[in-house]
PDB file of N, CA and C in Angstrom:
ATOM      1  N   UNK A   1     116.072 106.039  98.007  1.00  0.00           N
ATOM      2  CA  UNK A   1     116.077 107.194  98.881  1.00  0.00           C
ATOM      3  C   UNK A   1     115.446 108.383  98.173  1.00  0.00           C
ATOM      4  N   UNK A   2     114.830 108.839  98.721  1.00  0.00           N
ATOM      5  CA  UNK A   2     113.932 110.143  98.502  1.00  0.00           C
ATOM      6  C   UNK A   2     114.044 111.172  98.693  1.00  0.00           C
ATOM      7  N   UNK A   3     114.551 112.383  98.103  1.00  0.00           N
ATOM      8  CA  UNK A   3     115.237 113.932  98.161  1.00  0.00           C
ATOM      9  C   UNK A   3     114.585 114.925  97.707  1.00  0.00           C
ATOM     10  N   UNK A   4     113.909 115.496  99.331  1.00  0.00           N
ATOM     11  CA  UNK A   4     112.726 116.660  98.792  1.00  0.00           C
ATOM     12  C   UNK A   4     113.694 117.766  98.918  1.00  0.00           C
ATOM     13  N   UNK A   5     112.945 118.456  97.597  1.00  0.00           N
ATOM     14  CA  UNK A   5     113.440 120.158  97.485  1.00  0.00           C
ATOM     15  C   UNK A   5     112.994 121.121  98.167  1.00  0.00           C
ATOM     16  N   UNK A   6     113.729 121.665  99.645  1.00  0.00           N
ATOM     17  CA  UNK A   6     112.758 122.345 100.113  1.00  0.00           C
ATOM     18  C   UNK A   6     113.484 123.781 100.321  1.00  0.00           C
ATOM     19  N   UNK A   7     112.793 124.601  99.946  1.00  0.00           N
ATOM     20  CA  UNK A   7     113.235 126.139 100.600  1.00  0.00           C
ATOM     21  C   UNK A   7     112.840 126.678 102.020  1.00  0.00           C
ATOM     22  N   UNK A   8     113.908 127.106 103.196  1.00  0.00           N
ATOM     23  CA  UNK A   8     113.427 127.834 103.999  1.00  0.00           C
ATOM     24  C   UNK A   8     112.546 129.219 103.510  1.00  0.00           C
ATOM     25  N   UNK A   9     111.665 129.354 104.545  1.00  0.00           N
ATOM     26  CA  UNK A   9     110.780 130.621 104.326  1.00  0.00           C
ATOM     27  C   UNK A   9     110.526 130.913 106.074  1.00  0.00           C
ATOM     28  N   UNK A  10     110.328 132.460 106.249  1.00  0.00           N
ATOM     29  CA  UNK A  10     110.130 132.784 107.360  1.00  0.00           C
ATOM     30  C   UNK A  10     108.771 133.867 107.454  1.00  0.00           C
ATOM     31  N   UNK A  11     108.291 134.160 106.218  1.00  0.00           N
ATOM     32  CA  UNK A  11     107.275 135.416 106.213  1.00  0.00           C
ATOM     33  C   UNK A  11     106.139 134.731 106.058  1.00  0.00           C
ATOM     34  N   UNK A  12     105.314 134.142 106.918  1.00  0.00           N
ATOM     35  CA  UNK A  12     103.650 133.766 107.168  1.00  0.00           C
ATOM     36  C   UNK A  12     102.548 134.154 106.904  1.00  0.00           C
ATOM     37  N   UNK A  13     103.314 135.679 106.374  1.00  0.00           N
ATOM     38  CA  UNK A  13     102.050 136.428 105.656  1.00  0.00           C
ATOM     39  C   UNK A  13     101.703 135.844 104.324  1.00  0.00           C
ATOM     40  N   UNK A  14     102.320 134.859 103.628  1.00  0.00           N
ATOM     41  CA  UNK A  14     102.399 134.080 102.350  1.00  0.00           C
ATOM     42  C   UNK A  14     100.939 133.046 102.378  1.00  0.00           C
ATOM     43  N   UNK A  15     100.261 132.545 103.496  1.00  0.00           N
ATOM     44  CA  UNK A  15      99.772 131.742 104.385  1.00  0.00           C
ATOM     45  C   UNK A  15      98.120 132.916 104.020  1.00  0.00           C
ATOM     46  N   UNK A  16      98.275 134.821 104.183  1.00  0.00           N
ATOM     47  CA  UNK A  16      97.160 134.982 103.942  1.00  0.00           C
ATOM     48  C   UNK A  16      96.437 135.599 102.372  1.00  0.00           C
ATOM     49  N   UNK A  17      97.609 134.874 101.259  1.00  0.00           N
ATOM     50  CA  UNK A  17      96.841 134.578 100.256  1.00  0.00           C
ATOM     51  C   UNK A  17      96.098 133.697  99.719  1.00  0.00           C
ATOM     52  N   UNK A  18      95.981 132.811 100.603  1.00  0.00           N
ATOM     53  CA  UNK A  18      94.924 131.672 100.431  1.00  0.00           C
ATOM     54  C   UNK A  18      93.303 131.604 101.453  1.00  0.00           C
ATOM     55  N   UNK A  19      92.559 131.710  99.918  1.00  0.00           N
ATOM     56  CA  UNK A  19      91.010 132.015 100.554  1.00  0.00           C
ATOM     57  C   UNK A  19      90.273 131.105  99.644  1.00  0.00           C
ATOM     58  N   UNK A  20      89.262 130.470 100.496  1.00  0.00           N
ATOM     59  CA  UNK A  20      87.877 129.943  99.536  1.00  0.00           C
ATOM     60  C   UNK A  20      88.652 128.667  99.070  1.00  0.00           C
ATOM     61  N   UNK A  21      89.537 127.459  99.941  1.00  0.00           N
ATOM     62  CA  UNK A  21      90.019 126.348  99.425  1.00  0.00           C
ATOM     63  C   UNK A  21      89.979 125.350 101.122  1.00  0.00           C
ATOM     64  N   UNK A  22      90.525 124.053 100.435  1.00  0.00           N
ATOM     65  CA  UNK A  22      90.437 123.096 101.718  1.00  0.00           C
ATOM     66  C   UNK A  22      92.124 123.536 101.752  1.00  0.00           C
ATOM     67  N   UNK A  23      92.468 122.636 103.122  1.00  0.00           N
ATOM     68  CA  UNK A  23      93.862 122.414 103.413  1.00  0.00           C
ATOM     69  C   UNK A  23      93.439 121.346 104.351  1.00  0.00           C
ATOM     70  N   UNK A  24      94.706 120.763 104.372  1.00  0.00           N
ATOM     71  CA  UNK A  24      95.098 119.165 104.548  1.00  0.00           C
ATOM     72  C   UNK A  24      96.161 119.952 105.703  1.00  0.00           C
ATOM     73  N   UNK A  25      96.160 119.398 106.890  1.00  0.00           N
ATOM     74  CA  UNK A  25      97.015 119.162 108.491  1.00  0.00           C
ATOM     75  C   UNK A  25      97.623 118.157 108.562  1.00  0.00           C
ATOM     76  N   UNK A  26      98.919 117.615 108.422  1.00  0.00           N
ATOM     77  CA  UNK A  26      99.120 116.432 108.801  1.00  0.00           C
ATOM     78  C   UNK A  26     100.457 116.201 109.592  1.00  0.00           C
ATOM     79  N   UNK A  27     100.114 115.793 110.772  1.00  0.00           N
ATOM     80  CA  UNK A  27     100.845 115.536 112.036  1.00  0.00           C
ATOM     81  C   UNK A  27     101.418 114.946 112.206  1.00  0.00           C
ATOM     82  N   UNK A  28     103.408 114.664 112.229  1.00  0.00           N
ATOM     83  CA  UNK A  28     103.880 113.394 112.031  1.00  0.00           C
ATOM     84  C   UNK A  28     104.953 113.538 113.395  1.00  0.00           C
ATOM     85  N   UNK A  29     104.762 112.433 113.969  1.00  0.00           N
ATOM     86  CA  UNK A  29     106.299 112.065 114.997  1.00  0.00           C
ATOM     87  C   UNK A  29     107.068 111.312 115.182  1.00  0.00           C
ATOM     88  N   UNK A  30     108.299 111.232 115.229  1.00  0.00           N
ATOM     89  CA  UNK A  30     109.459 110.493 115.038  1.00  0.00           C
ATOM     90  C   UNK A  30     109.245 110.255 113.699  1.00  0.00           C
ATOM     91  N   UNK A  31     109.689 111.136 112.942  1.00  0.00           N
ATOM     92  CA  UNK A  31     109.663 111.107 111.622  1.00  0.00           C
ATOM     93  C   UNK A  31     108.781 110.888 110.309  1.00  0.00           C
ATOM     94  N   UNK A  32     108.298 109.300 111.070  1.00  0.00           N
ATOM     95  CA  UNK A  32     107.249 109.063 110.126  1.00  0.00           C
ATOM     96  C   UNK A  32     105.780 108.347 110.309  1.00  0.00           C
ATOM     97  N   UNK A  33     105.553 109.090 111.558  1.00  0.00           N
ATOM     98  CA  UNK A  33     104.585 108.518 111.799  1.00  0.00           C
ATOM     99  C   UNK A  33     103.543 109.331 112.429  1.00  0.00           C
ATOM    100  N   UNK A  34     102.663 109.471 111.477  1.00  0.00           N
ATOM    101  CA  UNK A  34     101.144 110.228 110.929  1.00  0.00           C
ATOM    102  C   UNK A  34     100.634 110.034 112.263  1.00  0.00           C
ATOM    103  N   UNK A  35     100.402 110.998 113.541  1.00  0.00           N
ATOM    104  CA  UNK A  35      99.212 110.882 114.256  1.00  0.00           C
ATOM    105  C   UNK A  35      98.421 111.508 114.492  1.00  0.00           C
ATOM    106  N   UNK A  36      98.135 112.945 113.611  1.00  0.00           N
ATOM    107  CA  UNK A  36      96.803 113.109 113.377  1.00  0.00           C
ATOM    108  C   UNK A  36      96.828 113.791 111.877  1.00  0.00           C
ATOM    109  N   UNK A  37      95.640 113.538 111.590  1.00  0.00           N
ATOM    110  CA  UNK A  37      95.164 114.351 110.315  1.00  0.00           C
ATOM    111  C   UNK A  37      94.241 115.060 110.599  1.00  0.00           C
ATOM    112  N   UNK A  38      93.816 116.736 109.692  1.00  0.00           N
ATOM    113  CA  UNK A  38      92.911 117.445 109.635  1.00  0.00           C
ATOM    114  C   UNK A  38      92.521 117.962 108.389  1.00  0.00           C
ATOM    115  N   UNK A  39      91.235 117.814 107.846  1.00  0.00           N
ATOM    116  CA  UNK A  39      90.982 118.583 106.668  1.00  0.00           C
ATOM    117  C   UNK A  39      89.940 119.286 106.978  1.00  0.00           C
ATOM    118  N   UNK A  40      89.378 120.778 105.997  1.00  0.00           N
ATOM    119  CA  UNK A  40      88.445 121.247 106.099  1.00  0.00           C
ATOM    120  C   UNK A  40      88.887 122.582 105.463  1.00  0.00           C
ATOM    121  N   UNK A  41      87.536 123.412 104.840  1.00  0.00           N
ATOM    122  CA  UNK A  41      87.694 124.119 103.956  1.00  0.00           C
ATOM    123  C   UNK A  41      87.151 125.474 104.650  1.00  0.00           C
ATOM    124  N   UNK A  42      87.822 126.723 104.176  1.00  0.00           N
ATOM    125  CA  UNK A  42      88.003 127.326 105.063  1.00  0.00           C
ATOM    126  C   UNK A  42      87.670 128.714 104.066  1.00  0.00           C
ATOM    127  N   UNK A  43      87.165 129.972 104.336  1.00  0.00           N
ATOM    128  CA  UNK A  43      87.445 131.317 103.951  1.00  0.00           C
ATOM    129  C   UNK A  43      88.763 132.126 103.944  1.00  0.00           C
ATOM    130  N   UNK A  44      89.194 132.111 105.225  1.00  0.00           N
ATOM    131  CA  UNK A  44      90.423 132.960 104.231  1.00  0.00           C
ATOM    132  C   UNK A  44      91.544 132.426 106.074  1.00  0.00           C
ATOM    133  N   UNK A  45      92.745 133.217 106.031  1.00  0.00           N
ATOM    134  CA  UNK A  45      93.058 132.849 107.071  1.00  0.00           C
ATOM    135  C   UNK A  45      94.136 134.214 106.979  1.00  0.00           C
ATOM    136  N   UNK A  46      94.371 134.389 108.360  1.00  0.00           N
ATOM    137  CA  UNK A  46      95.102 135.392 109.517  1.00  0.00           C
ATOM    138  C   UNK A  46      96.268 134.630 109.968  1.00  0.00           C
ATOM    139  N   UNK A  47      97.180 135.749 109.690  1.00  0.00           N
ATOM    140  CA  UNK A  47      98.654 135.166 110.690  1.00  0.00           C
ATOM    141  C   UNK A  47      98.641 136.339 111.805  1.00  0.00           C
ATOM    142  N   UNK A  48      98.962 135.544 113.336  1.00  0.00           N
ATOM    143  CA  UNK A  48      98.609 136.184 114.564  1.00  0.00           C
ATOM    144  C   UNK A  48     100.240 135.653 115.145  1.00  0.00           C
ATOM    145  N   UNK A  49     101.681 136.121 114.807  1.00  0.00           N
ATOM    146  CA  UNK A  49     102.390 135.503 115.602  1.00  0.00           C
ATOM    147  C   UNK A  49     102.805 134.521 115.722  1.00  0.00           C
ATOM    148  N   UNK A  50     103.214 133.612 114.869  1.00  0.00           N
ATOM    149  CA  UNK A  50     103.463 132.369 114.639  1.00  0.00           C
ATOM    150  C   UNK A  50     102.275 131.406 115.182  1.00  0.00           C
ATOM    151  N   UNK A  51     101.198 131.694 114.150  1.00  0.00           N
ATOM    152  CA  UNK A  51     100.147 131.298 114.329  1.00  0.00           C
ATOM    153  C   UNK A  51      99.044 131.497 113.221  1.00  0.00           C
ATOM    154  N   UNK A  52      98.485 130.611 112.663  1.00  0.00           N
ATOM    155  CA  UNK A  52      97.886 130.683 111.789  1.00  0.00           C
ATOM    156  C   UNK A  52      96.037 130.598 112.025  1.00  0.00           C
ATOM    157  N   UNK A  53      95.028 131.177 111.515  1.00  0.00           N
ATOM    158  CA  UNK A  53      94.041 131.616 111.850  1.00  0.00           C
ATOM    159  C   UNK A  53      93.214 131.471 111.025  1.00  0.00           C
ATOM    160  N   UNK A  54      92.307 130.292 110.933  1.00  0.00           N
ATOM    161  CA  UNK A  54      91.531 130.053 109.770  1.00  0.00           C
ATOM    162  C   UNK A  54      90.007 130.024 110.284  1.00  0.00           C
ATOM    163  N   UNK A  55      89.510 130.811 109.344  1.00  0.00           N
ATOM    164  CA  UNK A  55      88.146 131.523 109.464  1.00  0.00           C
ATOM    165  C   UNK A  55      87.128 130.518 108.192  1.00  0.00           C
ATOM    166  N   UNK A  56      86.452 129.618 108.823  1.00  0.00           N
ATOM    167  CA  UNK A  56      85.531 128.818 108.160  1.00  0.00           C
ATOM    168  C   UNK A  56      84.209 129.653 107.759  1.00  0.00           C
ATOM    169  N   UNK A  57      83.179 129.073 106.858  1.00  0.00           N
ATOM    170  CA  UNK A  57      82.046 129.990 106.475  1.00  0.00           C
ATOM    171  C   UNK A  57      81.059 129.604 107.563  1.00  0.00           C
ATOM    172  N   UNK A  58      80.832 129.006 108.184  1.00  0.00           N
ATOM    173  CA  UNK A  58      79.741 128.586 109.309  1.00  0.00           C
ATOM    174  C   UNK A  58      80.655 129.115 110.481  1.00  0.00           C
ATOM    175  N   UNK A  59      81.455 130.227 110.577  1.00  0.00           N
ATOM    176  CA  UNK A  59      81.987 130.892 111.585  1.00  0.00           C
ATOM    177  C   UNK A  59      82.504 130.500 112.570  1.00  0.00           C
ATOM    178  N   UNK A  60      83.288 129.271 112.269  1.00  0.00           N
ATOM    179  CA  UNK A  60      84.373 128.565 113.371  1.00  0.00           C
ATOM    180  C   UNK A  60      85.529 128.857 112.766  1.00  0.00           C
ATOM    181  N   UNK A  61      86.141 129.124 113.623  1.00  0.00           N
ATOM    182  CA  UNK A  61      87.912 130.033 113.787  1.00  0.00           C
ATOM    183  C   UNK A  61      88.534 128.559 114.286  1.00  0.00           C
ATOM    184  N   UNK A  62      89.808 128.253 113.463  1.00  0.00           N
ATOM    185  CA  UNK A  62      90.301 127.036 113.642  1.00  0.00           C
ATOM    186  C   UNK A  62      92.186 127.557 113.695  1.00  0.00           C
ATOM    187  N   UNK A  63      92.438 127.387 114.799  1.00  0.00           N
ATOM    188  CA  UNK A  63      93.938 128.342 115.256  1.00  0.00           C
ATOM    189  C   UNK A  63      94.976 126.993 115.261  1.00  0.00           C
ATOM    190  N   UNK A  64      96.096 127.124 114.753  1.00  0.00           N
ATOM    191  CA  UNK A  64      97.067 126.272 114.484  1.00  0.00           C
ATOM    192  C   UNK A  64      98.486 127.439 115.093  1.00  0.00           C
ATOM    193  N   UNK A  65      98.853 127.059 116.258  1.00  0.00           N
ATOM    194  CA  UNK A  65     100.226 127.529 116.676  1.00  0.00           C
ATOM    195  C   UNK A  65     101.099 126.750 116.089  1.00  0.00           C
ATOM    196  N   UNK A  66     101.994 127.619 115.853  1.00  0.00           N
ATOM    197  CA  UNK A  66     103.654 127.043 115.299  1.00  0.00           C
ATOM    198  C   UNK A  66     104.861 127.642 115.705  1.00  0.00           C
ATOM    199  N   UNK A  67     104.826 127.758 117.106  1.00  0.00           N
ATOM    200  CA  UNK A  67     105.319 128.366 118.136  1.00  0.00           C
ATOM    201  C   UNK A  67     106.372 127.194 118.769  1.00  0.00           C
ATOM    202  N   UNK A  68     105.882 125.921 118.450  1.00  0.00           N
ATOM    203  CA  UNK A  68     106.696 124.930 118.791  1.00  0.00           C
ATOM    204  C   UNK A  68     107.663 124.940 117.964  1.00  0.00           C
ATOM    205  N   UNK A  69     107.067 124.933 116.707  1.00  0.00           N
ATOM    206  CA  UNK A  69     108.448 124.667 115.283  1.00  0.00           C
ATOM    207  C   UNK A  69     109.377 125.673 115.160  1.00  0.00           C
ATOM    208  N   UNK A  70     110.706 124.831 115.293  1.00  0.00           N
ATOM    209  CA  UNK A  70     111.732 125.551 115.042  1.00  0.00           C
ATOM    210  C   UNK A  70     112.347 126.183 113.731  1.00  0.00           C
ATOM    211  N   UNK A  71     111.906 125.427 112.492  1.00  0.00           N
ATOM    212  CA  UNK A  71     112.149 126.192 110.935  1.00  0.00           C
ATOM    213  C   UNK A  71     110.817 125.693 109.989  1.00  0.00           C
ATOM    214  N   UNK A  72     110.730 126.216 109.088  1.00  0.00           N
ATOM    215  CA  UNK A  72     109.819 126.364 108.530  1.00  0.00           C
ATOM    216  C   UNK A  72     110.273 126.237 107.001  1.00  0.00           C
ATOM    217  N   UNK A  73     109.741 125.623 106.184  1.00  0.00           N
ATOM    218  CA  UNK A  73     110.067 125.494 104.486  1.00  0.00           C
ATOM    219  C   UNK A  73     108.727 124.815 103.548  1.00  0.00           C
ATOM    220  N   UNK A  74     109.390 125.131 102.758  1.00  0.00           N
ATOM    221  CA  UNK A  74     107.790 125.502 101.278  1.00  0.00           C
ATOM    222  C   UNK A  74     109.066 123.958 100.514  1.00  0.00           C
ATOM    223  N   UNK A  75     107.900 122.903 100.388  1.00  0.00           N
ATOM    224  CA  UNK A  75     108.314 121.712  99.542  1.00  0.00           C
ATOM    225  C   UNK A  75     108.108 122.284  98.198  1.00  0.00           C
ATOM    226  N   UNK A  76     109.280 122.092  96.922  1.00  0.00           N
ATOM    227  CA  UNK A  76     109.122 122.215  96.105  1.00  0.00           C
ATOM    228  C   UNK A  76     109.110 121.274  95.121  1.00  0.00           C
ATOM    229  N   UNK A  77     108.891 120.055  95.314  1.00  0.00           N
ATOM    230  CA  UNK A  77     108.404 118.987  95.138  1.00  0.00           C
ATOM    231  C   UNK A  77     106.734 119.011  94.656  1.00  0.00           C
ATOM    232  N   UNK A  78     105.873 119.749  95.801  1.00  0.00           N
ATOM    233  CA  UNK A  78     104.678 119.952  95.385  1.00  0.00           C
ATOM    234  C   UNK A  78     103.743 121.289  95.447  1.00  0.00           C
ATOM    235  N   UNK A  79     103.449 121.718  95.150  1.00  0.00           N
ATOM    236  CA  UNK A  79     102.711 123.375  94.708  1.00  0.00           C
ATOM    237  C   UNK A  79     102.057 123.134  96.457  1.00  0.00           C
ATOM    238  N   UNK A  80     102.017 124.324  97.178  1.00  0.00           N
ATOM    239  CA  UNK A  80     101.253 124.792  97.993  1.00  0.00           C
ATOM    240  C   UNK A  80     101.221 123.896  99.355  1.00  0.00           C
ATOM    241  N   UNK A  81     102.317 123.669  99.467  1.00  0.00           N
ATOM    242  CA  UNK A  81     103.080 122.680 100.306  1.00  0.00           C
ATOM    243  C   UNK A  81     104.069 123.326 101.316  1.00  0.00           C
ATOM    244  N   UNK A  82     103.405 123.161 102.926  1.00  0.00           N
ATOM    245  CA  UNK A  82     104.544 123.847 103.717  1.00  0.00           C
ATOM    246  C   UNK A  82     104.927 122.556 104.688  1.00  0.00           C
ATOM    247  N   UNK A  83     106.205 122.742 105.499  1.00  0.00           N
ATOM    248  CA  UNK A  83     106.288 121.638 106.365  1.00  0.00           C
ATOM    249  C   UNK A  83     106.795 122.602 107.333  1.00  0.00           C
ATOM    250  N   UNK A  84     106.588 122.447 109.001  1.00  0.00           N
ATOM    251  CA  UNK A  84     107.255 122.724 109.557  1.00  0.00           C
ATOM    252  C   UNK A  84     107.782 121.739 110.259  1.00  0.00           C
ATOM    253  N   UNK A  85     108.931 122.521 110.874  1.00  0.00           N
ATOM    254  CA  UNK A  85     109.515 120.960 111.514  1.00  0.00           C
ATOM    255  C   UNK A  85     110.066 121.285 112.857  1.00  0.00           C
ATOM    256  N   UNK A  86     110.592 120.581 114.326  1.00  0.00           N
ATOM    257  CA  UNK A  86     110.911 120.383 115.130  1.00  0.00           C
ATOM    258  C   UNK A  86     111.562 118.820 115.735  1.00  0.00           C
ATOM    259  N   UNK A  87     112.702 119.046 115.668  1.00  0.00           N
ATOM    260  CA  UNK A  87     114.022 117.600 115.718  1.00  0.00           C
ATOM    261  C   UNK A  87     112.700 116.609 114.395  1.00  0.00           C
ATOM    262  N   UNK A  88     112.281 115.515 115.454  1.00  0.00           N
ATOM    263  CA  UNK A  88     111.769 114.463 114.494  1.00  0.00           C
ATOM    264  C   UNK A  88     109.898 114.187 114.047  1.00  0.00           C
ATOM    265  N   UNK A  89     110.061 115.705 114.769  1.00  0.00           N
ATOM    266  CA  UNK A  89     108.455 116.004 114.594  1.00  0.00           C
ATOM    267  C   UNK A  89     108.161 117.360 113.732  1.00  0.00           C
ATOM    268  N   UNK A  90     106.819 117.120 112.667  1.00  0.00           N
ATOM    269  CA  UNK A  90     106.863 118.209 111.962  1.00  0.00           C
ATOM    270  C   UNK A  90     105.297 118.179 111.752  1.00  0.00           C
ATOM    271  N   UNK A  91     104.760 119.385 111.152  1.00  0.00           N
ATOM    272  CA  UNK A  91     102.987 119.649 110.703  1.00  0.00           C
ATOM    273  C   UNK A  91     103.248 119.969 108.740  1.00  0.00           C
ATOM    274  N   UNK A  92     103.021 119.242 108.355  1.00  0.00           N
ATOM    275  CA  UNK A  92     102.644 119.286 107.084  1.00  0.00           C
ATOM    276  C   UNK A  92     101.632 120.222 106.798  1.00  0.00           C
ATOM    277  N   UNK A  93     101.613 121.363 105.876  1.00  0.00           N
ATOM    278  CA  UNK A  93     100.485 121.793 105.605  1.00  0.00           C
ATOM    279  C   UNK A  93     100.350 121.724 104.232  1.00  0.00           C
ATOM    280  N   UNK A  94      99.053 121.777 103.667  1.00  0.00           N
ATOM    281  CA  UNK A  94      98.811 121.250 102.447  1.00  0.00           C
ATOM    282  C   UNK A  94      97.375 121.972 101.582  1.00  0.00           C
ATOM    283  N   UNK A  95      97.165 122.559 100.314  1.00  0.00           N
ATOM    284  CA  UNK A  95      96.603 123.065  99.843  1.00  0.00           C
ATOM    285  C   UNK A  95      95.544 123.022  98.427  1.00  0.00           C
ATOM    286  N   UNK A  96      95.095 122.203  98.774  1.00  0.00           N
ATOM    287  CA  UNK A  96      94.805 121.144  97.592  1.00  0.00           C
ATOM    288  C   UNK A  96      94.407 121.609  96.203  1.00  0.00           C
ATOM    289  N   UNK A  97      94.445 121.759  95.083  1.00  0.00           N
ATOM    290  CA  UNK A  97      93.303 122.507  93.716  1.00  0.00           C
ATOM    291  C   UNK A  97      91.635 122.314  94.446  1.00  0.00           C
TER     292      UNK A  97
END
């Protein structure tokens, strides 16, 4: 059995110190099961409201609501690691070196 360390967090503005890196999307339901993935590297990103706002260099705006998710926590298990979650569905977000 496997026991991640996770801290609640509620301030999204944490979300716009990250500029000039990829991030990893990953979409899971009923717990454990991956149905979509997204990667792509991005300039900087905007929080709009429980909503995150990522501004690519070829000028596509790539908007991720989290308006569905009910809590929100930073894995401390791995650096730059958020999960949100809702009952058995959650969005992994991920920040790679």
């Amino acid at each position: 059995m496997i026991i991640l360390m996770e801290k609640q967090f509620n301030d999204l503005t944490i979300f716009e110190e990250y500029r000039n890196r990829q991030v990893v999307l990953n979409y899971y339901q009923d717990d454990d099961f991956l149905w979509k993935r997204d990667c792509f590297h991005f300039e900087s990103i905007q929080v709009d409201i429980r909503k995150l706002i990522f501004f690519k260099k070829n000028g596509i705006i790539v908007e991720i609501p989290l308006m569905e998710y009910t809590s929100a926590v930073i894995n401390n298990d791995f650096q730059n690691y958020y999960i949100f979650k809702n009952g058995t569905d959650r969005l992994e977000i991920y920040f790679p070196h």
